[in-house]
Each structure stands twice: as structure tokens, then as C-alpha cells.
C-alpha atoms as a PDB file:
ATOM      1  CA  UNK A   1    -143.425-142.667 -75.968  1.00  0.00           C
ATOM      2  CA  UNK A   2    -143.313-142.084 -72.355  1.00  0.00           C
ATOM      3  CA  UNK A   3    -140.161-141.267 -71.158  1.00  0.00           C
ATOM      4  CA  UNK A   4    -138.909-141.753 -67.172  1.00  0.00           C
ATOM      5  CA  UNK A   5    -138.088-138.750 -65.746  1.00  0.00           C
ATOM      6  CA  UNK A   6    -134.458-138.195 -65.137  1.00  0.00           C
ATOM      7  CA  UNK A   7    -134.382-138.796 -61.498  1.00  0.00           C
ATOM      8  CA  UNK A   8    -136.565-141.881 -61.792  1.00  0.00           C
ATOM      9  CA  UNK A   9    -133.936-143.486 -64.248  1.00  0.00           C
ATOM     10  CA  UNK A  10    -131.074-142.290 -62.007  1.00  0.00           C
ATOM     11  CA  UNK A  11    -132.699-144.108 -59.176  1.00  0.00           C
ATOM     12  CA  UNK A  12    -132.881-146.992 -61.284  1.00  0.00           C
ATOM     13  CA  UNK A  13    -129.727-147.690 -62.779  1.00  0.00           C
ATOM     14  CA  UNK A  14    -128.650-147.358 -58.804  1.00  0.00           C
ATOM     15  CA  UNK A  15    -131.328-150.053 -57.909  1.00  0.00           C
ATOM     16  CA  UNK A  16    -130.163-152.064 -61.174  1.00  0.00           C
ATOM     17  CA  UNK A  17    -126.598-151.799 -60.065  1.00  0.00           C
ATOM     18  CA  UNK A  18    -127.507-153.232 -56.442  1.00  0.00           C
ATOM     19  CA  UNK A  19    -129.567-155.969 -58.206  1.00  0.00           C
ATOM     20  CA  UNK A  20    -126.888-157.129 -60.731  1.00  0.00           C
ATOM     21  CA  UNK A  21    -124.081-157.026 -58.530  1.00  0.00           C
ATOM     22  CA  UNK A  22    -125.750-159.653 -56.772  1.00  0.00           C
ATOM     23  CA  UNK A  23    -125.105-162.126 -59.180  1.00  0.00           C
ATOM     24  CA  UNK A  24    -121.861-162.203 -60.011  1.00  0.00           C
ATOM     25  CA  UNK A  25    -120.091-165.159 -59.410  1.00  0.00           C
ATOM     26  CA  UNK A  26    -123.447-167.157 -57.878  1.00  0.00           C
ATOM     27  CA  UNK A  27    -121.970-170.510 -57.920  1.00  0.00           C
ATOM     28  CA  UNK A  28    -124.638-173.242 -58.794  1.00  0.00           C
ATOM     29  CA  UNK A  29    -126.237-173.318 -55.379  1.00  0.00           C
ATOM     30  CA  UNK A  30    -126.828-169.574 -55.757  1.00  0.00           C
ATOM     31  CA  UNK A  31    -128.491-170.146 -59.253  1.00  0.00           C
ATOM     32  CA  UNK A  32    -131.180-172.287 -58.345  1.00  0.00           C
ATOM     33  CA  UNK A  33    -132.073-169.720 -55.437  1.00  0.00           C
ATOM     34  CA  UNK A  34    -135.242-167.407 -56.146  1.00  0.00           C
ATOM     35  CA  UNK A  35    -134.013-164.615 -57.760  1.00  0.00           C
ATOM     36  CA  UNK A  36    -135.633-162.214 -55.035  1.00  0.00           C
ATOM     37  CA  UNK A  37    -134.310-164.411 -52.188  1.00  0.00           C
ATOM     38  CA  UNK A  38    -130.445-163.591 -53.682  1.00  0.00           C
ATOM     39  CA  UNK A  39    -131.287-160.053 -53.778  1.00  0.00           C
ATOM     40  CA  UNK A  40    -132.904-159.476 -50.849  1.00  0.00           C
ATOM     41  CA  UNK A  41    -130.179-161.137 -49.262  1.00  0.00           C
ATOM     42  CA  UNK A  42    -126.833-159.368 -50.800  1.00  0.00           C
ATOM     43  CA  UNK A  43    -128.565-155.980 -51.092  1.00  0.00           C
ATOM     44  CA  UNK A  44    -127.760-154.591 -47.359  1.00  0.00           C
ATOM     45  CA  UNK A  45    -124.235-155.453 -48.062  1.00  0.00           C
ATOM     46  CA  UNK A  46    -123.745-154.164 -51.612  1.00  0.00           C
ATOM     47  CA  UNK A  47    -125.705-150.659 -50.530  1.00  0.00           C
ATOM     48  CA  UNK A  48    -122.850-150.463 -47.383  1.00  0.00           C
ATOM     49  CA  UNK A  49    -120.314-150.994 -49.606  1.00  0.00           C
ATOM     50  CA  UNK A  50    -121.547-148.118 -52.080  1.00  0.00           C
ATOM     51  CA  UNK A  51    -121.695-145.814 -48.772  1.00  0.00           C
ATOM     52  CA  UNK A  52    -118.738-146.758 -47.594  1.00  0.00           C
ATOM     53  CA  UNK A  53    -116.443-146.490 -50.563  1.00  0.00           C
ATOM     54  CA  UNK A  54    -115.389-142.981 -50.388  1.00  0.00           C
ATOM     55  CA  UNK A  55    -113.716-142.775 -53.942  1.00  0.00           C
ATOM     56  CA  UNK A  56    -117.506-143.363 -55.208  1.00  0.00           C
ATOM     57  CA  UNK A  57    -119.158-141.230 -52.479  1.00  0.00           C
ATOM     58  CA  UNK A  58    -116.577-137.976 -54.051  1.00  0.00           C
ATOM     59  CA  UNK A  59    -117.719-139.166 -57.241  1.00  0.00           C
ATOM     60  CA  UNK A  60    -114.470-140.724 -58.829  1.00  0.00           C
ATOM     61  CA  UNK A  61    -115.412-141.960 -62.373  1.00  0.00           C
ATOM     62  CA  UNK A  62    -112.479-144.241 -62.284  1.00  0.00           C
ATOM     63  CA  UNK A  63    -113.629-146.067 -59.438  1.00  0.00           C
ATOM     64  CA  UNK A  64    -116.988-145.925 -60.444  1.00  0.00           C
ATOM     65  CA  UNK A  65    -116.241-147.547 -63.729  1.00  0.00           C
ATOM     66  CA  UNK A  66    -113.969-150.291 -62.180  1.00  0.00           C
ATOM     67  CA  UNK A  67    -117.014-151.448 -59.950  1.00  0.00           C
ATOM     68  CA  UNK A  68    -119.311-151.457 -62.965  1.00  0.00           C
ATOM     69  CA  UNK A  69    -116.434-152.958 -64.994  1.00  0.00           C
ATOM     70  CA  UNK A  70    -116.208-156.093 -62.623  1.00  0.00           C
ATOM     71  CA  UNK A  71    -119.252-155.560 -60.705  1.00  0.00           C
ATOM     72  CA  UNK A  72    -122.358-155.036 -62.888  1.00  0.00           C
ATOM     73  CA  UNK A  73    -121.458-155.166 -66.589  1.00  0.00           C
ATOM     74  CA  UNK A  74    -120.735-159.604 -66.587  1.00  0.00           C
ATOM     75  CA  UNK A  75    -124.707-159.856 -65.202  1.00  0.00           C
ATOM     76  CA  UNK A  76    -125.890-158.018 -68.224  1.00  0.00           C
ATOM     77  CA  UNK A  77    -127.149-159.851 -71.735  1.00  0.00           C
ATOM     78  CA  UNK A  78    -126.723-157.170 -73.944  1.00  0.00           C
ATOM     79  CA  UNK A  79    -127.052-158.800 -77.206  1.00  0.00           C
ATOM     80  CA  UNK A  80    -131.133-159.167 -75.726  1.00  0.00           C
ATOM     81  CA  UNK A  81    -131.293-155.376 -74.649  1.00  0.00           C
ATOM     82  CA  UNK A  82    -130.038-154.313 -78.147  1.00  0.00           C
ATOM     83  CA  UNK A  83    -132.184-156.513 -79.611  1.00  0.00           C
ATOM     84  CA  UNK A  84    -134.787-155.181 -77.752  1.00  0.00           C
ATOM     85  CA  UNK A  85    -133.678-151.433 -78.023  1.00  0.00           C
ATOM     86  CA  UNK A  86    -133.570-152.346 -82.238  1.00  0.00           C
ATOM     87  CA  UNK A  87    -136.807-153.773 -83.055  1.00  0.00           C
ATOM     88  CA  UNK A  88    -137.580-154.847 -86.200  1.00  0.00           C
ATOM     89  CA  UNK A  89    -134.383-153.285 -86.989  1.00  0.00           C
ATOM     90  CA  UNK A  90    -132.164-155.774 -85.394  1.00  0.00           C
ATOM     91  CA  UNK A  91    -132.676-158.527 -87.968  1.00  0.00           C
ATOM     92  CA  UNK A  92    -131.793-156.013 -90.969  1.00  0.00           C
ATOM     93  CA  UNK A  93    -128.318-156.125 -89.303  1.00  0.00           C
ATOM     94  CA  UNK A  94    -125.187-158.391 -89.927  1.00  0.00           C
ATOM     95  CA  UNK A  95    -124.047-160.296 -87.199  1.00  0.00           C
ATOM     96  CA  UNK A  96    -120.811-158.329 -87.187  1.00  0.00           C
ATOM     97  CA  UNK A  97    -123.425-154.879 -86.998  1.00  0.00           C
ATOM     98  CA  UNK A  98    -125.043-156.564 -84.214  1.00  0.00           C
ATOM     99  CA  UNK A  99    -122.172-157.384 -81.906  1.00  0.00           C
ATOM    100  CA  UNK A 100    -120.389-153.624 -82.890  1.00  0.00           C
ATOM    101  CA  UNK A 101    -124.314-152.183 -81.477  1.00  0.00           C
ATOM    102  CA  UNK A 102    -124.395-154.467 -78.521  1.00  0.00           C
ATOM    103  CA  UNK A 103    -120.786-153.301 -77.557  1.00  0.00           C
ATOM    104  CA  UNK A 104    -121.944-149.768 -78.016  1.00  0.00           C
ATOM    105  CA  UNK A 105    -125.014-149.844 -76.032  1.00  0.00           C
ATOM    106  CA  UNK A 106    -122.876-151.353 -73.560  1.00  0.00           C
ATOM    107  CA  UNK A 107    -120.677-148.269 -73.269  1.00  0.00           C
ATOM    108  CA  UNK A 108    -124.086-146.274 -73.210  1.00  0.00           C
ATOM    109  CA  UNK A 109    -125.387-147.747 -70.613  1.00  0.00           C
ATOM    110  CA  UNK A 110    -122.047-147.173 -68.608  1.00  0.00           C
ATOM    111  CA  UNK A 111    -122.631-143.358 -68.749  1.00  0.00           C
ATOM    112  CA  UNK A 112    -126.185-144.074 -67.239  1.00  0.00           C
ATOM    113  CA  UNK A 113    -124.989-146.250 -64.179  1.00  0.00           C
ATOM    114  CA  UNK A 114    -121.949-143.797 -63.511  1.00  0.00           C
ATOM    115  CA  UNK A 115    -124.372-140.925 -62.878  1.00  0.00           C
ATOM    116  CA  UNK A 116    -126.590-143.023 -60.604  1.00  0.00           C
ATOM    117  CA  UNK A 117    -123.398-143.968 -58.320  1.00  0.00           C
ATOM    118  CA  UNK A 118    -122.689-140.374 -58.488  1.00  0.00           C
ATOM    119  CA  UNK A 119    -125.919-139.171 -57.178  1.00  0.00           C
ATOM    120  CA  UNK A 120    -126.513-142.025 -54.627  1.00  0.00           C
ATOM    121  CA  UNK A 121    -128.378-140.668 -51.340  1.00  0.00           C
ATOM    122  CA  UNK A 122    -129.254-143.647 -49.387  1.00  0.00           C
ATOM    123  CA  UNK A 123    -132.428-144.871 -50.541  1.00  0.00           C
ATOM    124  CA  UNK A 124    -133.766-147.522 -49.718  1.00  0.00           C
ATOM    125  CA  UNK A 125    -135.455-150.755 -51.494  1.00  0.00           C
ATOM    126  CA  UNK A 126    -138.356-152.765 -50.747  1.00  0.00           C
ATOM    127  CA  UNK A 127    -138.753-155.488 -52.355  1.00  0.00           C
ATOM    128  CA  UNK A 128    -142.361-157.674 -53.379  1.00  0.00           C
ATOM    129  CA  UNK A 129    -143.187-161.253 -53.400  1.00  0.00           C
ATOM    130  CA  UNK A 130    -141.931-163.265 -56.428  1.00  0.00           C
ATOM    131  CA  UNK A 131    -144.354-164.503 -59.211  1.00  0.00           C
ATOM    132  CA  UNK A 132    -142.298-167.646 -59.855  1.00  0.00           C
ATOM    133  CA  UNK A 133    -143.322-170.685 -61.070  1.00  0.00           C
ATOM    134  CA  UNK A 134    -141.050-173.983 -60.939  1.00  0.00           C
ATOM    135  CA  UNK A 135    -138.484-174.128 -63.975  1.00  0.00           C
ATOM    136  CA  UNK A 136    -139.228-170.642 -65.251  1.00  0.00           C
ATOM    137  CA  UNK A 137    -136.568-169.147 -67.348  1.00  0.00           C
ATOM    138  CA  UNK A 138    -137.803-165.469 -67.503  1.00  0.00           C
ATOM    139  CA  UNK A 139    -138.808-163.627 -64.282  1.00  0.00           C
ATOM    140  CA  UNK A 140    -139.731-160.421 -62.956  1.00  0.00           C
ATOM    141  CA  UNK A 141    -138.089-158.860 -59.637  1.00  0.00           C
ATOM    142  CA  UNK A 142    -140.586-156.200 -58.360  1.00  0.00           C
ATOM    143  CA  UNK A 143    -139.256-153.164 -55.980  1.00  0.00           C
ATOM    144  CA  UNK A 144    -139.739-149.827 -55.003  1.00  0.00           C
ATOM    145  CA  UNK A 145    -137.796-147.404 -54.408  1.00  0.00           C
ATOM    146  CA  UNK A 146    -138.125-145.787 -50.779  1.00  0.00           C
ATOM    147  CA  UNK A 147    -137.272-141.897 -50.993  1.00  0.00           C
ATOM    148  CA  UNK A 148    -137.318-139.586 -48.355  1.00  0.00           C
ATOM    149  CA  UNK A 149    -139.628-137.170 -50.032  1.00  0.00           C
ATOM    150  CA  UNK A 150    -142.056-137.856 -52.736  1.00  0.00           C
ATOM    151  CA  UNK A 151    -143.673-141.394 -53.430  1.00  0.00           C
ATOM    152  CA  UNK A 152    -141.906-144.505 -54.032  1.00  0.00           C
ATOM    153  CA  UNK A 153    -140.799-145.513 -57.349  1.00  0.00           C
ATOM    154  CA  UNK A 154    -141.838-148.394 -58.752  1.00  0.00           C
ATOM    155  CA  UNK A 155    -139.331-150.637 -60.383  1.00  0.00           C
ATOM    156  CA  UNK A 156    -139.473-153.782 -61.820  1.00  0.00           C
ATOM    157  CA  UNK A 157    -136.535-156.003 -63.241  1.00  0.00           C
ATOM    158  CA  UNK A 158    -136.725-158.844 -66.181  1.00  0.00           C
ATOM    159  CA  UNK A 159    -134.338-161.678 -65.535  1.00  0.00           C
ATOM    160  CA  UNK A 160    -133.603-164.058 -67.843  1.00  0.00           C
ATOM    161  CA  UNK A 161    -131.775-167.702 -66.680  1.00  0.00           C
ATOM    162  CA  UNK A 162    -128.811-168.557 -68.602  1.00  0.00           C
ATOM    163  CA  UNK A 163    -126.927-171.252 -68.154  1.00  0.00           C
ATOM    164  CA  UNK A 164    -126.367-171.827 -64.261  1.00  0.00           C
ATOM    165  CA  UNK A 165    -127.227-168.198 -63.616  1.00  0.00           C
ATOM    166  CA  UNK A 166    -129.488-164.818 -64.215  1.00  0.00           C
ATOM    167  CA  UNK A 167    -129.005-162.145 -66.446  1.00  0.00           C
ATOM    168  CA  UNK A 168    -130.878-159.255 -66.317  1.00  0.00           C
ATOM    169  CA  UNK A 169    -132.695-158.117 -69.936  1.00  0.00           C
ATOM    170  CA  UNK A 170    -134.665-154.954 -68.998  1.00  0.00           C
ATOM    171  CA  UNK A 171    -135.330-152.996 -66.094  1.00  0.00           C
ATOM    172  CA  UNK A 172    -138.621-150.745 -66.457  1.00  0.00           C
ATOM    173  CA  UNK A 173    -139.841-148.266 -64.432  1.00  0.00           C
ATOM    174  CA  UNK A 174    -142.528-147.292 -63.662  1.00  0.00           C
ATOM    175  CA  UNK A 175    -144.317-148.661 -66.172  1.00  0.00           C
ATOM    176  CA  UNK A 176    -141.791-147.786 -68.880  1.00  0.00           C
ATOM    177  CA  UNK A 177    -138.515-149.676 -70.239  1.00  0.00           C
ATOM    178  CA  UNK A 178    -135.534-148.738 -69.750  1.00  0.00           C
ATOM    179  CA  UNK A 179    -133.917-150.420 -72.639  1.00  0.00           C
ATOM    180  CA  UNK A 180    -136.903-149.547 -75.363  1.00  0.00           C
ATOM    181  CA  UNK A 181    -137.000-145.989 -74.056  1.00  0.00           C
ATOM    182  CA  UNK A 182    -134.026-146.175 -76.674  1.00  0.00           C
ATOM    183  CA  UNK A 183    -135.987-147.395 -79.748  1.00  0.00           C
ATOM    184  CA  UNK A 184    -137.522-143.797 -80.701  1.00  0.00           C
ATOM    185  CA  UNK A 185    -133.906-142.680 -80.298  1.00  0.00           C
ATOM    186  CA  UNK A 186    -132.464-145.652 -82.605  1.00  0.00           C
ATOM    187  CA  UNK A 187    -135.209-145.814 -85.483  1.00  0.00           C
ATOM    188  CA  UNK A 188    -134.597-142.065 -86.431  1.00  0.00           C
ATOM    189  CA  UNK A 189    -130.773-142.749 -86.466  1.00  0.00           C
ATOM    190  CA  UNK A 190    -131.038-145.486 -88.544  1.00  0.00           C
ATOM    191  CA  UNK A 191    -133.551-143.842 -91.225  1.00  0.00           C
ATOM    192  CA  UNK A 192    -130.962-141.163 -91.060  1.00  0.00           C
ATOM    193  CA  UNK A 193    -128.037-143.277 -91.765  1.00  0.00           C
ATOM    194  CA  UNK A 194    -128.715-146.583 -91.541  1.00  0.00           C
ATOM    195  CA  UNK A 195    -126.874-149.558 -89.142  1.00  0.00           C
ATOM    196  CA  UNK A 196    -123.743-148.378 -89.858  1.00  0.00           C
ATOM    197  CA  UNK A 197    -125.017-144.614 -88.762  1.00  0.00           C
ATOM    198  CA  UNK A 198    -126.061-145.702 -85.934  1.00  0.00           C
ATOM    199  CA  UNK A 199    -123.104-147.801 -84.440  1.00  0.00           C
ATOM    200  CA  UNK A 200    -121.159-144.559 -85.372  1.00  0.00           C
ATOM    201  CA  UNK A 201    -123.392-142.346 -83.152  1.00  0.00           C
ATOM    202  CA  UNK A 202    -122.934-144.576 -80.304  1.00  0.00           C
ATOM    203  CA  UNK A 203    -119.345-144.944 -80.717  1.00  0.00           C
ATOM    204  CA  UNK A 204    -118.954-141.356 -81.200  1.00  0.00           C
ATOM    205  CA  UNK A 205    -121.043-140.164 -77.980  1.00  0.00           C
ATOM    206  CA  UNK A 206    -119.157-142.949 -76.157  1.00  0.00           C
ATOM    207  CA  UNK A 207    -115.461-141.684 -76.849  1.00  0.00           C
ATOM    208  CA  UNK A 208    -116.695-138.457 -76.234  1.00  0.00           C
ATOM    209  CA  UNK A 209    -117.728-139.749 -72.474  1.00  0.00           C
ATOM    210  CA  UNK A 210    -114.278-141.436 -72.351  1.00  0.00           C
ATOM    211  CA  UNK A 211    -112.385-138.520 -73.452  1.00  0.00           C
ATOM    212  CA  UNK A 212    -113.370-136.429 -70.098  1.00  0.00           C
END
């Protein structure tokens, strides 16, 4: 499989983070908006607050972990991602295994979006018409991301509608997930040592983040 280069998936868990904050707290009204329209509309603000927050902008992992804390992390569905990082493999696991691996990929993806706050330099999003059909519960939010040098990247964003707002289930870019990029990674821990090796991988590599 394909893998994004690193920059691209830097740039993307910035973009994601932008995207995501959006929706926190979208009241009703907010829900039923186009999920393009909400982002296109927040995005300005949420990119001048990343700019102007100089705790992020010296790279402070404790402020950058209290935004994604309150900020990002609520607008994720992470028992989907897992599932979708696990395969076949996520039906050959407990429910207990499964909510232990969706906490654990949560922590992994942490260590992503704290390097992309760390390396934020003001690039800028454009942002494509919707493909939305009334009563749709799964969308796509298409963007690219504007760079001073090189071409844009292209990066797209599955949504999924749950309950009175959007979650987001996958971000891929440029043609390649984000969140099955991980399946290679998972399979070969898992015929090493099964579930349970696994989940202990992840937790392991994730104390080890929290331990610096």
C-alpha cells in the first residue's frame, strides 16, 4: 500500500483539525447545515486562532493537547476508524478488545495531530462544491491544500451524521486513507500476537509519547 508522504499527512491532520473543530457544539440548527457551508464558514476563525495562540505557535504540547482534548477529539467516531483500520480483524475481537483498540488509536492519532499544530505555516484551504443529496447520512468534504511552493494537496474528508450532528470517519489524501494506511501496520501485529498484542503495542507507543 501507498503510503502519504509525511508532509502530506502533516498537512492533513492540520486541515482535519480545522475541519473537526468546526463541529463541536453545532446546536441543531448547525446540524442540518451542509457540512461544507459550516466549514467554510468557521475555518477563517479557527486558522486565526491557531496563529494567534502563541503557546501552540512555540510548540507547547500541553496546549496543543488541551485544544485537541476539547477541540477535535468529541467530533471523532473512533469505534468506525478502528473498525476501519482492523478489517476483517475487528469482528475476531471482544467488545471489551474493541473499545481498549478504539481508545488506543485514539491516543495514536493524538501524536499525529500534535505534530501538525507544531509544524503549522499558514496554509491555506480551498474548499469544492458539495456532492450532497437530501437526507444523506455519509458525505464527502473535498479541499485542497494551498502551499506556497509545490502543488496543492488534495484532501478529502468522510463525514458521517450521527444523531443531530457530523462525525468525521476518515480523512484520505490524496487518494489514500488516512485511517487504513494503518491496516498493513495492524494485520502484522496481530499475526504476531494477536488482539491482545496489538492493544499492547498501542498502549505501549502511547505512554511512551506521554512520558516526554
Amino acid at each position: 500500500m501507498n503510503s502519504p508522504r509525511p508532509a502530506a499527512r502533516r498537512l492533513a491532520a492540520l486541515v482535519l483539525f480545522i475541519a473537526m473543530s468546526l463541529l463541536q457544539g453545532a446546536g441543531v440548527a448547525r446540524a442540518q447545515e451542509a457540512p461544507d457551508v459550516m466549514v467554510k464558514r468557521v475555518a477563517e476563525d479557527v486558522l486565526a486562532t491557531i496563529r494567534a495562540d502563541p503557546a501552540i505557535q512555540a510548540g507547547s504540547e500541553t496546549r496543543i493537547r488541551e485544544v485537541l482534548e476539547t477541540r477535535l477529539l468529541p467530533n471523532f467516531d473512533f469505534m468506525r476508524m478502528t473498525a476501519l483500520a482492523m478489517g476483517k480483524n475487528w469482528r475476531a475481537a471482544t467488545p471489551e478488545q474493541q473499545k481498549r483498540l478504539a481508545d488506543e488509536f485514539r491516543g495514536l492519532l493524538v501524536r499525529t495531530y500534535s505534530g501538525a499544530l507544531n509544524r503549522y505555516r499558514n496554509e491555506t484551504i480551498e474548499y469544492k462544491p458539495l456532492r450532497m443529496n437530501a437526507g444523506d447520512a455519509e458525505v464527502t468534504v473535498r479541499t485542497a491544500v494551498m502551499r506556497a511552493s509545490g502543488p496543492p494537496i488534495q484532501i478529502d474528508y468522510s463525514l458521517v451524521k450521527a444523531a443531530d450532528t457530523w462525525k468525521c470517519s476518515d480523512v484520505i489524501i490524496g487518494g489514500v486513507s488516512l485511517v487504513t494506511n494503518y491496516r498493513d501496520e495492524f494485520n502484522e501485529q496481530i499475526r504476531n500476537g494477536g488482539v491482545d498484542g496489538l492493544i499492547r503495542t498501542l498502549a505501549d507507543r502511547n505512554k511512551g509519547v506521554a512520558a516526554k
